[in-house]
N, C-alpha and C. Protein backbone atom coordinates (compact mmCIF):
# COMPACT_ATOMS: atom_id res chain seq x y z
N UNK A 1 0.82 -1.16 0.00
CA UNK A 1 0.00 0.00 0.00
C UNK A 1 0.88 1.24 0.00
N UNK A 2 0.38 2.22 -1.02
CA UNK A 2 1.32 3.10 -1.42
C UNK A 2 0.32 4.26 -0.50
N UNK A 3 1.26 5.10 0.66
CA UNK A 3 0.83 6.23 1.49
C UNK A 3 1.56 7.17 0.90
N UNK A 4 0.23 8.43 0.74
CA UNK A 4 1.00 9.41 0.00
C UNK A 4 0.83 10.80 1.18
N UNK A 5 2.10 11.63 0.87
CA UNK A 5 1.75 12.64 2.20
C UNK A 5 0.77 13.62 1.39
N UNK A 6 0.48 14.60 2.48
CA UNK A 6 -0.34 15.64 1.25
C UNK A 6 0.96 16.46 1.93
N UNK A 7 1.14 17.22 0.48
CA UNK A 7 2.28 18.20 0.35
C UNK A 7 1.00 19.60 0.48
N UNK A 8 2.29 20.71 1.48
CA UNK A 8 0.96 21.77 1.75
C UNK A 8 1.66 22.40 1.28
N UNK A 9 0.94 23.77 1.09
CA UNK A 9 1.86 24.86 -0.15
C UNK A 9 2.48 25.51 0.59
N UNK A 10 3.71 26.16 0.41
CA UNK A 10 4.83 27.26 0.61
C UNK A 10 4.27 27.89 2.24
N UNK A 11 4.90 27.97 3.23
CA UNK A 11 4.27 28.83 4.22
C UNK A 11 4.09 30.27 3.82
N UNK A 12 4.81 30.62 3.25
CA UNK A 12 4.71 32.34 2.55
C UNK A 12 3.23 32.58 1.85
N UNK A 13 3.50 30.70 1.11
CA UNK A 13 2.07 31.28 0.22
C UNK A 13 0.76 31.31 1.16
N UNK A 14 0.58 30.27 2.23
CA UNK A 14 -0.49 30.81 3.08
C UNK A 14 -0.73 32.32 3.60
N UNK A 15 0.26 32.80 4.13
CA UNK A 15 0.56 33.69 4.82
C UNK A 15 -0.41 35.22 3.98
N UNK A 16 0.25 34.87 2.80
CA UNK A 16 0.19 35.80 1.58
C UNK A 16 -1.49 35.66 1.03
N UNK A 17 -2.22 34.75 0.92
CA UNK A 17 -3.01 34.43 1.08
C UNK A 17 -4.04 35.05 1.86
N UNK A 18 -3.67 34.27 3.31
CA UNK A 18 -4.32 35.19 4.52
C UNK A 18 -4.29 36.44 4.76
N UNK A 19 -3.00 36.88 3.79
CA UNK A 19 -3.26 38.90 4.58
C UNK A 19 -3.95 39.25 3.41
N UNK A 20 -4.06 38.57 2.34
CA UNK A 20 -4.80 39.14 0.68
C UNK A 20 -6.51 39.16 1.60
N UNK A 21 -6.47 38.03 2.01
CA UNK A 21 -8.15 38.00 2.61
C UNK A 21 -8.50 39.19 3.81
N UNK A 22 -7.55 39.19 4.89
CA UNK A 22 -7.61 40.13 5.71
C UNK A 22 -7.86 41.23 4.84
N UNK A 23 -7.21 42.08 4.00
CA UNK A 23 -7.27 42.91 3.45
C UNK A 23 -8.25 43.35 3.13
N UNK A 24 -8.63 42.37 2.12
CA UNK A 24 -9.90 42.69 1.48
C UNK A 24 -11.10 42.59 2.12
N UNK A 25 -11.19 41.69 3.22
CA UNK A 25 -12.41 42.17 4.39
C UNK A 25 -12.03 43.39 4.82
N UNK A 26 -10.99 44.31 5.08
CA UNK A 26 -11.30 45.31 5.49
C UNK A 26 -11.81 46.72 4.85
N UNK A 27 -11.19 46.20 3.48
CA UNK A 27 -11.51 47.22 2.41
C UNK A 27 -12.91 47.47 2.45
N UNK A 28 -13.55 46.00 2.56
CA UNK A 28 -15.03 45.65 2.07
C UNK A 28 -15.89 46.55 3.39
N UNK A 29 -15.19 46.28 4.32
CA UNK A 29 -15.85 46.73 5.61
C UNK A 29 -16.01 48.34 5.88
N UNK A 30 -14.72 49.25 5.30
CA UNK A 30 -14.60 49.71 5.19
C UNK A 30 -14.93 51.08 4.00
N UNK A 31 -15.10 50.27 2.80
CA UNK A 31 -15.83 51.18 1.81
C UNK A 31 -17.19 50.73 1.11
N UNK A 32 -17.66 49.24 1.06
CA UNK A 32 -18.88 48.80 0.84
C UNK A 32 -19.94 48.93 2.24
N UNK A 33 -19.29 48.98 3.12
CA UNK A 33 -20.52 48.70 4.74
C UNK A 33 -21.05 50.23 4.55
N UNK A 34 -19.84 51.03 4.35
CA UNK A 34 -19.73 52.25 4.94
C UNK A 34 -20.86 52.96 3.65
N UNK A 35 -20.40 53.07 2.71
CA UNK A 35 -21.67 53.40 1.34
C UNK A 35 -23.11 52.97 1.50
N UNK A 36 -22.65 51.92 1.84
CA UNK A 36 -24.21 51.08 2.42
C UNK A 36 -25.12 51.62 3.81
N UNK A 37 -24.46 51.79 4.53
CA UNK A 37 -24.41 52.79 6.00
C UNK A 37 -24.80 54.26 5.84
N UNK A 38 -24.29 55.04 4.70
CA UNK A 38 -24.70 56.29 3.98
C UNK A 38 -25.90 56.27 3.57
N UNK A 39 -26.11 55.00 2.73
CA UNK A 39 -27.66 55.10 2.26
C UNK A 39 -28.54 54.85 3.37
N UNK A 40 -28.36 54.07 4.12
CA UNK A 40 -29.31 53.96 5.18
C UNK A 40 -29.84 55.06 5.67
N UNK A 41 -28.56 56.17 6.12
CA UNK A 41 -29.14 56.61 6.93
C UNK A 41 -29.57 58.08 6.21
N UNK A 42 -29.42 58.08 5.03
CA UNK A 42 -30.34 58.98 3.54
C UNK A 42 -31.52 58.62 3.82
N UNK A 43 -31.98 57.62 3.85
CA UNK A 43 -33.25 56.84 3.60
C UNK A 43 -33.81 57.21 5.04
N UNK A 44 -33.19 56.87 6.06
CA UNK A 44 -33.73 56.96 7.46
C UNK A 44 -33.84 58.87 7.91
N UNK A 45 -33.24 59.66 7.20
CA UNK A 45 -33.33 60.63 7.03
C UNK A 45 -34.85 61.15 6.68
N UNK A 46 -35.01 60.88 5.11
CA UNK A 46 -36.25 61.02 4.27
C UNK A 46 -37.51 60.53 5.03
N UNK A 47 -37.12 59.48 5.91
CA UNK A 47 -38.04 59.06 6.65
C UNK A 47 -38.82 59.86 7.72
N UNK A 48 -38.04 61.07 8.51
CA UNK A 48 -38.28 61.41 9.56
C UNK A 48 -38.61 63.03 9.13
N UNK A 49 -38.38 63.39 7.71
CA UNK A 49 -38.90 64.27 7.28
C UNK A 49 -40.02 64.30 7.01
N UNK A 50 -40.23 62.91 6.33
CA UNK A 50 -42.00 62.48 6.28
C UNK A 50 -42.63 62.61 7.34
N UNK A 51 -41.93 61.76 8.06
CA UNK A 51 -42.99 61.81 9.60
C UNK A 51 -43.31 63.74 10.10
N UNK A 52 -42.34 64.68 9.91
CA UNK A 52 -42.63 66.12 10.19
C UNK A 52 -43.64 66.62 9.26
N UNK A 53 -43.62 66.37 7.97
CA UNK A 53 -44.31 66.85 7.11
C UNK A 53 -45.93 65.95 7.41
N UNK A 54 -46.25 64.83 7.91
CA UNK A 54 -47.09 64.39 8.15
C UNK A 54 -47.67 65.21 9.65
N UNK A 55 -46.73 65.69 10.18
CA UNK A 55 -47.47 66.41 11.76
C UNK A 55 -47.64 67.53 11.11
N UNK A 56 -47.01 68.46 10.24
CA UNK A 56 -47.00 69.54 10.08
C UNK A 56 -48.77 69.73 9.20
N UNK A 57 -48.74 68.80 8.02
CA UNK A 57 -49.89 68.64 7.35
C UNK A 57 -51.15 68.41 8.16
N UNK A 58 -50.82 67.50 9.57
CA UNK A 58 -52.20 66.90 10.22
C UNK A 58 -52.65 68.53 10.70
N UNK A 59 -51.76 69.35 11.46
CA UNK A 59 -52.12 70.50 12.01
C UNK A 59 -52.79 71.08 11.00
N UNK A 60 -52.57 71.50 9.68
CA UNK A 60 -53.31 72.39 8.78
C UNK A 60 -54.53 71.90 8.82
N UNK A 61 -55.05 70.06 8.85
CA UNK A 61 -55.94 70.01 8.49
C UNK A 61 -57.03 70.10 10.02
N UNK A 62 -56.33 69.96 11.13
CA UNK A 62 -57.19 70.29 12.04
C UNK A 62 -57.43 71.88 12.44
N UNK A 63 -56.61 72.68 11.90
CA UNK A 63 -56.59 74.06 12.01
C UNK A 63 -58.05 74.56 10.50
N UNK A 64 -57.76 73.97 9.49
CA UNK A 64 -58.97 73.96 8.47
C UNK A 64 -60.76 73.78 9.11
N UNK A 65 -60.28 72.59 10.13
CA UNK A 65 -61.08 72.20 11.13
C UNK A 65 -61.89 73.07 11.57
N UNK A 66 -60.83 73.76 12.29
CA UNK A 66 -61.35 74.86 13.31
C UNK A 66 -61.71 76.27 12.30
N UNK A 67 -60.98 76.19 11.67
CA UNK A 67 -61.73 77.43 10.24
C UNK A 67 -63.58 77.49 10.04
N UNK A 68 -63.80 76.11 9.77
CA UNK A 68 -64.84 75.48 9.55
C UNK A 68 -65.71 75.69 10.80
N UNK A 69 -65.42 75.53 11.68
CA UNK A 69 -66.15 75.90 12.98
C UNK A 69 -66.56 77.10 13.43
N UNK A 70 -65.46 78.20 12.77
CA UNK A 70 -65.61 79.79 13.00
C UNK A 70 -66.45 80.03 12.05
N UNK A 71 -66.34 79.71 10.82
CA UNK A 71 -66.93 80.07 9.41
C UNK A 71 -68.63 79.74 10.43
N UNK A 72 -68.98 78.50 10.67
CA UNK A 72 -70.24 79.02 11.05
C UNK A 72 -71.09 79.37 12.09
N UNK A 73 -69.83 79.66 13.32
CA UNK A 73 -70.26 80.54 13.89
C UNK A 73 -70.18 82.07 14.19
N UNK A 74 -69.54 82.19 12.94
CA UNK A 74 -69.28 83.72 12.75
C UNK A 74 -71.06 83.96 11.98
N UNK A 75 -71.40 82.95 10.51
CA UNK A 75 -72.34 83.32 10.07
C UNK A 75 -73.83 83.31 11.23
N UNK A 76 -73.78 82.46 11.81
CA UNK A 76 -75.02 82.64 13.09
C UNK A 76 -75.04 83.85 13.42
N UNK A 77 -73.67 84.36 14.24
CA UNK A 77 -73.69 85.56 14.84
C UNK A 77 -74.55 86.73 13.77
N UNK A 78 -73.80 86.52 12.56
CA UNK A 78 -74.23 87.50 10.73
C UNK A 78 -75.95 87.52 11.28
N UNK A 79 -76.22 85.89 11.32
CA UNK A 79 -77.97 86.86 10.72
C UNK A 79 -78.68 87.09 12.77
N UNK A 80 -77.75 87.01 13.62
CA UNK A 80 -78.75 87.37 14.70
C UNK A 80 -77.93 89.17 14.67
N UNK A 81 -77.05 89.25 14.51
CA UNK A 81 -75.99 90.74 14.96
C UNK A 81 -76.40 91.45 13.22
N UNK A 82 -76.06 92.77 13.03
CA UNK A 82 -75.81 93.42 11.95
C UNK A 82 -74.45 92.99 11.08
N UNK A 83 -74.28 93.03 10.08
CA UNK A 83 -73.34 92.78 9.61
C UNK A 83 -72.32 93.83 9.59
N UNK A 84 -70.92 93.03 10.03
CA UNK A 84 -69.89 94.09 9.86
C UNK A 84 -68.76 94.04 9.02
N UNK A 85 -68.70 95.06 7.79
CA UNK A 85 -67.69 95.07 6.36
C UNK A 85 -66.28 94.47 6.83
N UNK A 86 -65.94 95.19 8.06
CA UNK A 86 -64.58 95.10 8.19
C UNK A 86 -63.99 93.61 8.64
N UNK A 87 -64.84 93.12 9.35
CA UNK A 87 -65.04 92.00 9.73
C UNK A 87 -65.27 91.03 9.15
N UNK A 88 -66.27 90.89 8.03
CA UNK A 88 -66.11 90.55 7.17
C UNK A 88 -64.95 90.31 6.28
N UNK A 89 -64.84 91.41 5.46
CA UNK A 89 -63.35 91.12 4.79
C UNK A 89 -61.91 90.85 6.04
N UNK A 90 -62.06 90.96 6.71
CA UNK A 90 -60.87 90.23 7.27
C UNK A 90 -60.92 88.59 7.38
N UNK A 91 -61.92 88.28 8.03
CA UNK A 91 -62.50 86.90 7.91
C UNK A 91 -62.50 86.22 6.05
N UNK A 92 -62.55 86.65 5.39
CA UNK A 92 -62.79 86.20 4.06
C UNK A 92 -61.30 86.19 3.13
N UNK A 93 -60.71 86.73 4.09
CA UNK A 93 -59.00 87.37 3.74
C UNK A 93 -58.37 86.14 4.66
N UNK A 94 -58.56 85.69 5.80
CA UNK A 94 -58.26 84.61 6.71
C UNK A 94 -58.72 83.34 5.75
N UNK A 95 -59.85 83.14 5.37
CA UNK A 95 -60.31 82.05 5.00
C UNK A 95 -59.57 81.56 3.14
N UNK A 96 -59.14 82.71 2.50
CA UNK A 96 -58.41 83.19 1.33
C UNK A 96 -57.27 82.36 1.75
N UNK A 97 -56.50 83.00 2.79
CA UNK A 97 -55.33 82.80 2.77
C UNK A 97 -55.22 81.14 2.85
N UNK A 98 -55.77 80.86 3.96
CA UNK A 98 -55.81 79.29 3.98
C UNK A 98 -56.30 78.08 3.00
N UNK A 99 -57.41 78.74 2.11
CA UNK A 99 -57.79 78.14 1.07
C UNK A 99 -56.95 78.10 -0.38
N UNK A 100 -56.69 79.07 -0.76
CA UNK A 100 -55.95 79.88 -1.70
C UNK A 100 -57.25 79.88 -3.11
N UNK A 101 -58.24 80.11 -2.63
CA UNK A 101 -58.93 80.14 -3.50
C UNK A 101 -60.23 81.30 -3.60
N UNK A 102 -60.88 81.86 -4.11
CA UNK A 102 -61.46 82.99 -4.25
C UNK A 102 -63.05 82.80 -2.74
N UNK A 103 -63.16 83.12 -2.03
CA UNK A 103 -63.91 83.05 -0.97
C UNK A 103 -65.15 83.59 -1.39
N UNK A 104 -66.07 83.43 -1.61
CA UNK A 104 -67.97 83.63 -1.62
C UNK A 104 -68.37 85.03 -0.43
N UNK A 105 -69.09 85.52 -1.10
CA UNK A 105 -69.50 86.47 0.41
C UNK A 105 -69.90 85.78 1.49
N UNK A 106 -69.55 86.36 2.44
CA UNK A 106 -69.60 85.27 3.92
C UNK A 106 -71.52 85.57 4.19
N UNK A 107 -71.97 84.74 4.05
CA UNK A 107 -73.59 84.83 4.20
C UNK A 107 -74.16 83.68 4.16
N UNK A 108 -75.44 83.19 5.12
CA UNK A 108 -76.12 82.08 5.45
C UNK A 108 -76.38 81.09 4.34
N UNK A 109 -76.32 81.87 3.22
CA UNK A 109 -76.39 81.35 1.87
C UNK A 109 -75.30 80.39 1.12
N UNK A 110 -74.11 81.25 1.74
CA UNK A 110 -73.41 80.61 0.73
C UNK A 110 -72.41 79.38 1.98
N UNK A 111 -73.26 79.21 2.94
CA UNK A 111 -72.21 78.54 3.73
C UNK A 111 -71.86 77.01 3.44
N UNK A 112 -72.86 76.35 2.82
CA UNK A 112 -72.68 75.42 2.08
C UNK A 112 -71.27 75.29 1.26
N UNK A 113 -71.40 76.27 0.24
CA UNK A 113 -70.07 76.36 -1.20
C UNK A 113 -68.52 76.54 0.25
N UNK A 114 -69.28 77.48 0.90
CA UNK A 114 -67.46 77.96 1.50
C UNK A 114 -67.28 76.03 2.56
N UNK A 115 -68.40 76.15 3.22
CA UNK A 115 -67.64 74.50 4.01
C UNK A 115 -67.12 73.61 2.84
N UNK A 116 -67.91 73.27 1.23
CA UNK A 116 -67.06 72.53 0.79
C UNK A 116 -65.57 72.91 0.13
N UNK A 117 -65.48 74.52 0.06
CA UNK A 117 -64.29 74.55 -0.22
C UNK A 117 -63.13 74.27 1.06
N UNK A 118 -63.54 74.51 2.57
CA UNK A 118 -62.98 74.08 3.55
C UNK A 118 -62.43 72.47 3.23
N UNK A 119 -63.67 71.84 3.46
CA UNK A 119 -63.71 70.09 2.88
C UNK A 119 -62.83 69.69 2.28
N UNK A 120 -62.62 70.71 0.75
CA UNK A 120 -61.76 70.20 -0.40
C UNK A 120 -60.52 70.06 0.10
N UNK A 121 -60.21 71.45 0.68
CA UNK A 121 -58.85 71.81 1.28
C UNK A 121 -58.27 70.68 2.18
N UNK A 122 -59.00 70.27 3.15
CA UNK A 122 -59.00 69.12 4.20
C UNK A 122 -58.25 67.62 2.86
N UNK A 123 -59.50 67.87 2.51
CA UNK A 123 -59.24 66.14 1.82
C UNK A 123 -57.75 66.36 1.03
N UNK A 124 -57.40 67.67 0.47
CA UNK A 124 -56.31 67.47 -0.36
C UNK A 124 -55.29 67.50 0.91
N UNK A 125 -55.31 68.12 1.52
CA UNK A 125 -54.42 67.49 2.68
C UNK A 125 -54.29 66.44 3.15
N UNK A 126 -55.24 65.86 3.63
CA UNK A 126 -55.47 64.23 3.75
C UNK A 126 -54.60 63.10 2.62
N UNK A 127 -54.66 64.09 1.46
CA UNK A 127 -54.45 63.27 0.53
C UNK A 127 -52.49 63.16 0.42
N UNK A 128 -52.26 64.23 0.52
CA UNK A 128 -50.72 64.61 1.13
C UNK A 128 -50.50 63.90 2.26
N UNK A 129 -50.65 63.54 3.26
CA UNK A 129 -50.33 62.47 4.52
C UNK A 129 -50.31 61.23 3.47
N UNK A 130 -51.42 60.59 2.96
CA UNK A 130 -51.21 59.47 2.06
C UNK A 130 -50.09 58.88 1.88
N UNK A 131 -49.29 60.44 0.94
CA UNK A 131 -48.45 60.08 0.02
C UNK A 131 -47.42 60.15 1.02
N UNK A 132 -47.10 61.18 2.02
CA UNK A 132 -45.81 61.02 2.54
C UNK A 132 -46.13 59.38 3.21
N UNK A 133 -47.33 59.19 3.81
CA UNK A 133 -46.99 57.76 4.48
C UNK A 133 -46.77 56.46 3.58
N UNK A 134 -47.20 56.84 2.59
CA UNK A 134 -46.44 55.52 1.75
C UNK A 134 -45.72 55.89 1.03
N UNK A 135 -45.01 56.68 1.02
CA UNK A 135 -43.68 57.02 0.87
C UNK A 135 -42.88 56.49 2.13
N UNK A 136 -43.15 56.49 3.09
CA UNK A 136 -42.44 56.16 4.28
C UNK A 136 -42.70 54.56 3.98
N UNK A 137 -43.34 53.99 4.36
CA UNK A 137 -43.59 52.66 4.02
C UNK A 137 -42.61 52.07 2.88
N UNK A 138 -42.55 52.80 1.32
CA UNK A 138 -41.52 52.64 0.78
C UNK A 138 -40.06 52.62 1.24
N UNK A 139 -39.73 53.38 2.05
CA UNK A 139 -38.47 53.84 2.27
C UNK A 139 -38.25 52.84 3.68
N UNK A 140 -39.22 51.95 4.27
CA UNK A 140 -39.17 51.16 5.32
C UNK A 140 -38.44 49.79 4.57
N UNK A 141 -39.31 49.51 3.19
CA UNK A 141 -38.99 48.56 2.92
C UNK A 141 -37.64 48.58 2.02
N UNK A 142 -36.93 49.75 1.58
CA UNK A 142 -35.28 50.09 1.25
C UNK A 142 -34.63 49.47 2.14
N UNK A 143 -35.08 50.04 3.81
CA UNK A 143 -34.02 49.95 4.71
C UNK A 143 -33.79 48.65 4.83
N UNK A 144 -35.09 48.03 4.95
CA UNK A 144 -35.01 46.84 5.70
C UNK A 144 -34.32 45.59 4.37
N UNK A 145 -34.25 46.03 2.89
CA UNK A 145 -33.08 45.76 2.26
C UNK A 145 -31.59 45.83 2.32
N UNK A 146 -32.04 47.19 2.64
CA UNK A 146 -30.45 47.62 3.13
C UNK A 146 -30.09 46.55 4.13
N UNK A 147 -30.19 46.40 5.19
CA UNK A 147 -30.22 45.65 6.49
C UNK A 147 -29.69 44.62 5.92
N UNK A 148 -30.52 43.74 5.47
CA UNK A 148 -29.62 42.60 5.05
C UNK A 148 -28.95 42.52 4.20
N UNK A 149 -28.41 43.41 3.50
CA UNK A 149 -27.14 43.21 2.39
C UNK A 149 -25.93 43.84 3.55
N UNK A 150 -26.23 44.68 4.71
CA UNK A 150 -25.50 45.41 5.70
C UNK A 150 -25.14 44.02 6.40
N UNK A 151 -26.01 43.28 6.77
CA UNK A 151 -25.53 41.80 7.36
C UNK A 151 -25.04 40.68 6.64
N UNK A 152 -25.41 40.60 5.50
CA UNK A 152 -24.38 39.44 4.33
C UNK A 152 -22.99 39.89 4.44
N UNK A 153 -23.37 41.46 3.84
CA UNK A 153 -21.18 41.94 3.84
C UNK A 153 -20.70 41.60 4.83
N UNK A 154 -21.14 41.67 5.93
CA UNK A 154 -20.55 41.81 7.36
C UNK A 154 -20.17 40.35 7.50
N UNK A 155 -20.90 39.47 7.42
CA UNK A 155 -20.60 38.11 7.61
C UNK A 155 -19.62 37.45 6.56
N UNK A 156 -19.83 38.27 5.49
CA UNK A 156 -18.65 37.79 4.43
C UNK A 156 -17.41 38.49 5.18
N UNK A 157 -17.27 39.69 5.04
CA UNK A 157 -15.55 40.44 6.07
C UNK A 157 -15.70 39.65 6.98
N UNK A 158 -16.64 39.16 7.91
CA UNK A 158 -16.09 38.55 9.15
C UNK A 158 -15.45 36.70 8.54
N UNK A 159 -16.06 36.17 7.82
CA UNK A 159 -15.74 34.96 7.13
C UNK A 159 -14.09 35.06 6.49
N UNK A 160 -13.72 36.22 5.94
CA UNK A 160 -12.65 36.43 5.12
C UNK A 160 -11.76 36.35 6.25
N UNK A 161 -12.19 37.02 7.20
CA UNK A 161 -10.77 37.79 8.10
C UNK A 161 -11.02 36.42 9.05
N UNK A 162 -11.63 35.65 9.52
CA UNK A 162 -11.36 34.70 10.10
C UNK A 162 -10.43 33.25 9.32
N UNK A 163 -10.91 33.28 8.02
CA UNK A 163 -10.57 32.28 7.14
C UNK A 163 -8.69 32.53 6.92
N UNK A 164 -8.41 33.97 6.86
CA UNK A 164 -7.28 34.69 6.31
C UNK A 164 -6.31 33.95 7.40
N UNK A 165 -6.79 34.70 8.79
CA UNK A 165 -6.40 34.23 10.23
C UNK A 165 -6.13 32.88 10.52
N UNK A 166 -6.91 32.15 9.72
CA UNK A 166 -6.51 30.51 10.19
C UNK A 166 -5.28 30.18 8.56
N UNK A 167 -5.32 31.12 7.97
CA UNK A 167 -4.36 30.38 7.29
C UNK A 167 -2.91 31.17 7.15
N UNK A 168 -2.74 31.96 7.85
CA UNK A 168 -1.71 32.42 8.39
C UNK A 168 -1.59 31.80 9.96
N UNK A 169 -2.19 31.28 10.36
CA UNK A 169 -1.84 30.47 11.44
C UNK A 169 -1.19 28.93 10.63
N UNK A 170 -1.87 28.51 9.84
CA UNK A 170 -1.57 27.33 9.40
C UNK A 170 -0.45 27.31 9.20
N UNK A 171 0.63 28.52 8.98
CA UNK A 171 2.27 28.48 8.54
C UNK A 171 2.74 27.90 9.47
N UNK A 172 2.36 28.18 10.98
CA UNK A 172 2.81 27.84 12.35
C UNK A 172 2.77 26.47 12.42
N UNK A 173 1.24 25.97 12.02
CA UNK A 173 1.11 24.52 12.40
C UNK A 173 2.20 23.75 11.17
N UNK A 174 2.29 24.21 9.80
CA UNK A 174 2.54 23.47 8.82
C UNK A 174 4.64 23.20 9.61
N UNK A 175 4.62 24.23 10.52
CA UNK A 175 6.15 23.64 10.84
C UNK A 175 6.55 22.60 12.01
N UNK A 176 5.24 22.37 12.37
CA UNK A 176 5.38 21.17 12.87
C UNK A 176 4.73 19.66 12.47
């Protein structure tokens, strides 16, 4: 019976080997984690702008709210009190500004047209939360991509630099 040894390669060449791997886990760790780490926290950024722009939007639409509430109890007051111009156009200049749209004379009549232009205003706001929240939702499901390509690399550099490590150790063992 013919025993054959196994011949191991050059200790240099392990060595050389193992620091090529070290290396390059650190490179990897170092300029792929780190790019990857940038986007995250772009994304986790965009995220928390949404969430402001979603508080900032909810206030308009509960402040529209309360528009809506003055609008008709200002007109009650209209037909029990005399009507007053100045008061009027300031109120209709308030309700302008917030609407951005041409305001109706403030009168029992027209309170109908002005609440649904209130309404409109509301819902298109409403409709803006929508979008930032699934926009956020989008940008949940980036991260949580991100995440695990952030944990593959990591386990690959940690695989390299352990693998590198045992074969620059192996020079040690191969001399005995």
């Amino acid at each position: 019976m013919v025993t054959t040894k196994l011949a191991w390669p050059p200790s240099w060449l392990l060595v050389l080997i193992g620091l090529v791997l070290n290396v390059l886990a650190l490179l990897m760790s170092s300029i792929v984690l780190e790019r990857l780490g940038q986007s995250k926290a772009s994304l986790l950024e965009q995220q928390q702008e949404n969430l402001y722009s979603i508080q900032l939007t909810w206030n308009r639409v509960e402040t529209l709210e309360r528009k809506k509430e003055w609008t008709i109890l200002y007109l009650q007051r209209e037909q029990e009190d005399a009507s007053t111009p100045i008061l009027d156009t300031a109120f209709q200049a308030q309700l302008r500004a917030w609407l951005s749209v041409p305001i109706p004379d403030l009168s029992a009549t027209n309170l109908g047209s002005i609440l649904d232009l209130i309404e409109s205003a509301q819902q298109s706001q409403r409709d803006q939360i929508d979008t930032f929240y699934l926009s956020n939702l989008s940008l949940s499901e980036q991260v949580m991509a991100l995440d695990s390509q952030i944990a593959w690399y990591r386990n690959i550099g940690l695989f390299l630099q352990v693998f590198g490590l045992a074969l620059i150790l192996a020079r040690d063992l191969a001399r005995k």
